[in-house]
C-alpha atoms as a PDB file:
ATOM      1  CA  UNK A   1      19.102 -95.665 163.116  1.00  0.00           C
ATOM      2  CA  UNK A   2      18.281 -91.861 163.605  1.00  0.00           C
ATOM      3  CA  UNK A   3      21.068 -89.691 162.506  1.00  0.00           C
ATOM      4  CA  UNK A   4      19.661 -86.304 162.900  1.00  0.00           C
ATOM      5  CA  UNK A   5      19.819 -83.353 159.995  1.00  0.00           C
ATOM      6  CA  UNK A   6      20.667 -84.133 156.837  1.00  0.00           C
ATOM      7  CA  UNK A   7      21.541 -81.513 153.848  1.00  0.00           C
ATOM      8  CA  UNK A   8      20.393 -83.225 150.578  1.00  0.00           C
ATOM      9  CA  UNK A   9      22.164 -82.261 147.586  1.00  0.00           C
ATOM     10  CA  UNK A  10      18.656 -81.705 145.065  1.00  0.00           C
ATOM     11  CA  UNK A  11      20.324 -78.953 142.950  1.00  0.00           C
ATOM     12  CA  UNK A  12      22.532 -79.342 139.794  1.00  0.00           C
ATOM     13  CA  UNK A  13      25.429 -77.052 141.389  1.00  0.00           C
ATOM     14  CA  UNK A  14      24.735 -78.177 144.998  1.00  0.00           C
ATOM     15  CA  UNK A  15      25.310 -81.616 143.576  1.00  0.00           C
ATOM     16  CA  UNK A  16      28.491 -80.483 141.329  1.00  0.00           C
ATOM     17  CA  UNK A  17      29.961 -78.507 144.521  1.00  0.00           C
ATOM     18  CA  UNK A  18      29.077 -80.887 147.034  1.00  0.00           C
ATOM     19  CA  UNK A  19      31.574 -80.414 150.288  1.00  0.00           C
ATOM     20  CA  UNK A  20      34.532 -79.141 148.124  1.00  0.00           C
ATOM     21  CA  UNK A  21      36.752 -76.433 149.403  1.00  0.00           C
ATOM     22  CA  UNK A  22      35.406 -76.497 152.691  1.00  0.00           C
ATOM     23  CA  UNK A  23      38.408 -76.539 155.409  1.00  0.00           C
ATOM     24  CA  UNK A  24      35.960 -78.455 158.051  1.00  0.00           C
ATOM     25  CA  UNK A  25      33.033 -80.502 157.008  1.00  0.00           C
ATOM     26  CA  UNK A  26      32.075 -81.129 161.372  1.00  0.00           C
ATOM     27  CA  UNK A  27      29.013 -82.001 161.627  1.00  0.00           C
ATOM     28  CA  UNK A  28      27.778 -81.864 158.168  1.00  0.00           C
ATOM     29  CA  UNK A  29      26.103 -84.700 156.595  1.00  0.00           C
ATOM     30  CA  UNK A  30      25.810 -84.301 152.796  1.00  0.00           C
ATOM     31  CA  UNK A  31      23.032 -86.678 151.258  1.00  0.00           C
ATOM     32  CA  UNK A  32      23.475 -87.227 147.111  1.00  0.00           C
ATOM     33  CA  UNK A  33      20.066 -89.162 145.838  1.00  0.00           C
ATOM     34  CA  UNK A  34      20.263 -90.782 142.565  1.00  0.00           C
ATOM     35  CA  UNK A  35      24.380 -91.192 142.952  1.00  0.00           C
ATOM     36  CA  UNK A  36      25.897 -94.365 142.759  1.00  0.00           C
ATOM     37  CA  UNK A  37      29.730 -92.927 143.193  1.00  0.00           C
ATOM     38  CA  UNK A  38      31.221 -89.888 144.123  1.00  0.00           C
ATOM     39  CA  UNK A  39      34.892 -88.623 144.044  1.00  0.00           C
ATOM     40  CA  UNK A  40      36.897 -86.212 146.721  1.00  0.00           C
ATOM     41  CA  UNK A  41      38.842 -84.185 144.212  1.00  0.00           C
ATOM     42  CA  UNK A  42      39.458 -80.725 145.228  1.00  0.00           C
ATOM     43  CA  UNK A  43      38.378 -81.706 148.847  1.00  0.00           C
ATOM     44  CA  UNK A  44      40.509 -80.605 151.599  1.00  0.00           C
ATOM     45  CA  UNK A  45      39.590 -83.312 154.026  1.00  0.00           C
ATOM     46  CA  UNK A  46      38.904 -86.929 154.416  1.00  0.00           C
ATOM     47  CA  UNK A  47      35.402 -87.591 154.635  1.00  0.00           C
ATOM     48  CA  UNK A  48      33.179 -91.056 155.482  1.00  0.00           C
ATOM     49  CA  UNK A  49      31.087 -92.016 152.457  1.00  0.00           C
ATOM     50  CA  UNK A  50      28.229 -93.944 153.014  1.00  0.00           C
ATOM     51  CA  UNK A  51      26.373 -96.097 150.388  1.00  0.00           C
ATOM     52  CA  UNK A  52      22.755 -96.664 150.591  1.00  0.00           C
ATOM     53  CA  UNK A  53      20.110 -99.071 148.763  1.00  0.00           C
ATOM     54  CA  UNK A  54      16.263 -97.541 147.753  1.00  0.00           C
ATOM     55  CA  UNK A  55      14.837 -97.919 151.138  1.00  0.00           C
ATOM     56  CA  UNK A  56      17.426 -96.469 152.891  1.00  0.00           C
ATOM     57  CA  UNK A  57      19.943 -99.785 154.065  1.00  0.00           C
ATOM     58  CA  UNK A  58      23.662 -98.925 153.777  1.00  0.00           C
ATOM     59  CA  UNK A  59      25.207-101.429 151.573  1.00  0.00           C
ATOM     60  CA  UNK A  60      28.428 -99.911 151.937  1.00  0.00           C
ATOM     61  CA  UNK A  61      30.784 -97.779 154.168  1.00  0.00           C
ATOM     62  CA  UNK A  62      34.277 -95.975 152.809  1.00  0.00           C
ATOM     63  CA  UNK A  63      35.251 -94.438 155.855  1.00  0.00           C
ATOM     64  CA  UNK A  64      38.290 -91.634 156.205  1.00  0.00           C
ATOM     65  CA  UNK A  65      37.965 -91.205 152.569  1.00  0.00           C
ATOM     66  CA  UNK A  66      41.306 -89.016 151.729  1.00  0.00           C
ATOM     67  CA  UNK A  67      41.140 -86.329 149.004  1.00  0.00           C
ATOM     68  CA  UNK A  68      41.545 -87.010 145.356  1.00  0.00           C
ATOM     69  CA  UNK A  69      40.053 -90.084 145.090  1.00  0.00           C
ATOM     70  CA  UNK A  70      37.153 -91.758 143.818  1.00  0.00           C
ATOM     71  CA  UNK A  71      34.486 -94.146 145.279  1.00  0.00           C
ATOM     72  CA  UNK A  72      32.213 -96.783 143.762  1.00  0.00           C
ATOM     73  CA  UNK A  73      28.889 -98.367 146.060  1.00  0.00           C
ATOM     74  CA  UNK A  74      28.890-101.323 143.869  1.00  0.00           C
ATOM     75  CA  UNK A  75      25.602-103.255 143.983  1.00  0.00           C
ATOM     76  CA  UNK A  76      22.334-102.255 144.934  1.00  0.00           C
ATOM     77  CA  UNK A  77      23.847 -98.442 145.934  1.00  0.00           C
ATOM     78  CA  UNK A  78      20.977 -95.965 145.215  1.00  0.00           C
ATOM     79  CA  UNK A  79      22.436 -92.674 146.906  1.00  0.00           C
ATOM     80  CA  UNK A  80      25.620 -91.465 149.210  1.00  0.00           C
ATOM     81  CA  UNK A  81      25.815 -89.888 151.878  1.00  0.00           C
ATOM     82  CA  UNK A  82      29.076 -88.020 152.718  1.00  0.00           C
ATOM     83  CA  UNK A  83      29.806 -87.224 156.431  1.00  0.00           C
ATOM     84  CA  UNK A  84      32.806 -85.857 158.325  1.00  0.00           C
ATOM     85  CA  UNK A  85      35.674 -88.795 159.059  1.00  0.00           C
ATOM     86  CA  UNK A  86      34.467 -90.724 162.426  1.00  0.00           C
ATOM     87  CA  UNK A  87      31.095 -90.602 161.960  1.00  0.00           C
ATOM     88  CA  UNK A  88      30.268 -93.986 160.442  1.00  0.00           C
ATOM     89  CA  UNK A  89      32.507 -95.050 163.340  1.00  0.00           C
ATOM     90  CA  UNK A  90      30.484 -93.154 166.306  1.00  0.00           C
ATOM     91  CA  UNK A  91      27.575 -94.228 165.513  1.00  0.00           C
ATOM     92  CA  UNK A  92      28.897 -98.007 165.166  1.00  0.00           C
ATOM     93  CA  UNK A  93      27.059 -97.609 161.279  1.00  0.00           C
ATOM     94  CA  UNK A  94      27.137-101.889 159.454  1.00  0.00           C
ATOM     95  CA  UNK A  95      25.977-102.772 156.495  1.00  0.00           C
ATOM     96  CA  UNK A  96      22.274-103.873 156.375  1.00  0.00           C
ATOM     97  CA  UNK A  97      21.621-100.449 158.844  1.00  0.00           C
ATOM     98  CA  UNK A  98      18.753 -98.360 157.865  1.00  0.00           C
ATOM     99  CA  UNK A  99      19.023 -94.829 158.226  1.00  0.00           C
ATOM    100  CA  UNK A 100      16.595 -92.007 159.397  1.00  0.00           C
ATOM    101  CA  UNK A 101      17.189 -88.348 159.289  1.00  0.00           C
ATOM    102  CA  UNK A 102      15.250 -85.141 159.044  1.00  0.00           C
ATOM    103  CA  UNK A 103      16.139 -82.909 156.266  1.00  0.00           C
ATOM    104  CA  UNK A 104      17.658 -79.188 157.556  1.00  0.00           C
END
């Protein structure tokens, strides 16, 4: 499944900063490699996290993740991607799903 541009967190503070602070996160998908959890402190608004396995598959979907709280992919999670609340929903994202984006 296609889901267009894709911001991938490759820096040490781009990774530490991450969506934090931001008062909308519309339309902003946030891509962590190498992350197996991530947490929303310091966040001001719920955001969809989205687990995904080496090649890609989500393996698991937090969605309308509220701030201050953390969140685990459990098995087989190889990166997150973080993504404004609905958008796991829109796109009618399952587990097994593999995802395609371009990188903006």
């Amino acid at each position: 499944m296609d889901i267009g541009g894709v911001d991938v967190a490759r820096t040490p503070w781009k990774r530490l900063v991450g969506l934090m602070g931001r008062r909308s996160v519309a339309g902003v998908q946030l891509l962590f490699p190498r992350c197996t959890s991530i947490h929303t402190c310091f966040m001001r608004v719920p955001i969809d996290v989205i687990f995904l396995d080496r090649s890609s598959k989500v393996v698991r979907i937090a969605p309308d993740v509220r701030p201050w709280r953390l969140v685990f992919g459990g098995a087989g999670a190889e990166s997150v991607l973080e993504a404004t609340t609905g958008f796991a929903a829109e796109r009618q994202l399952a587990v097994g799903d593999k995802l395609v984006w371009r990188c903006d």
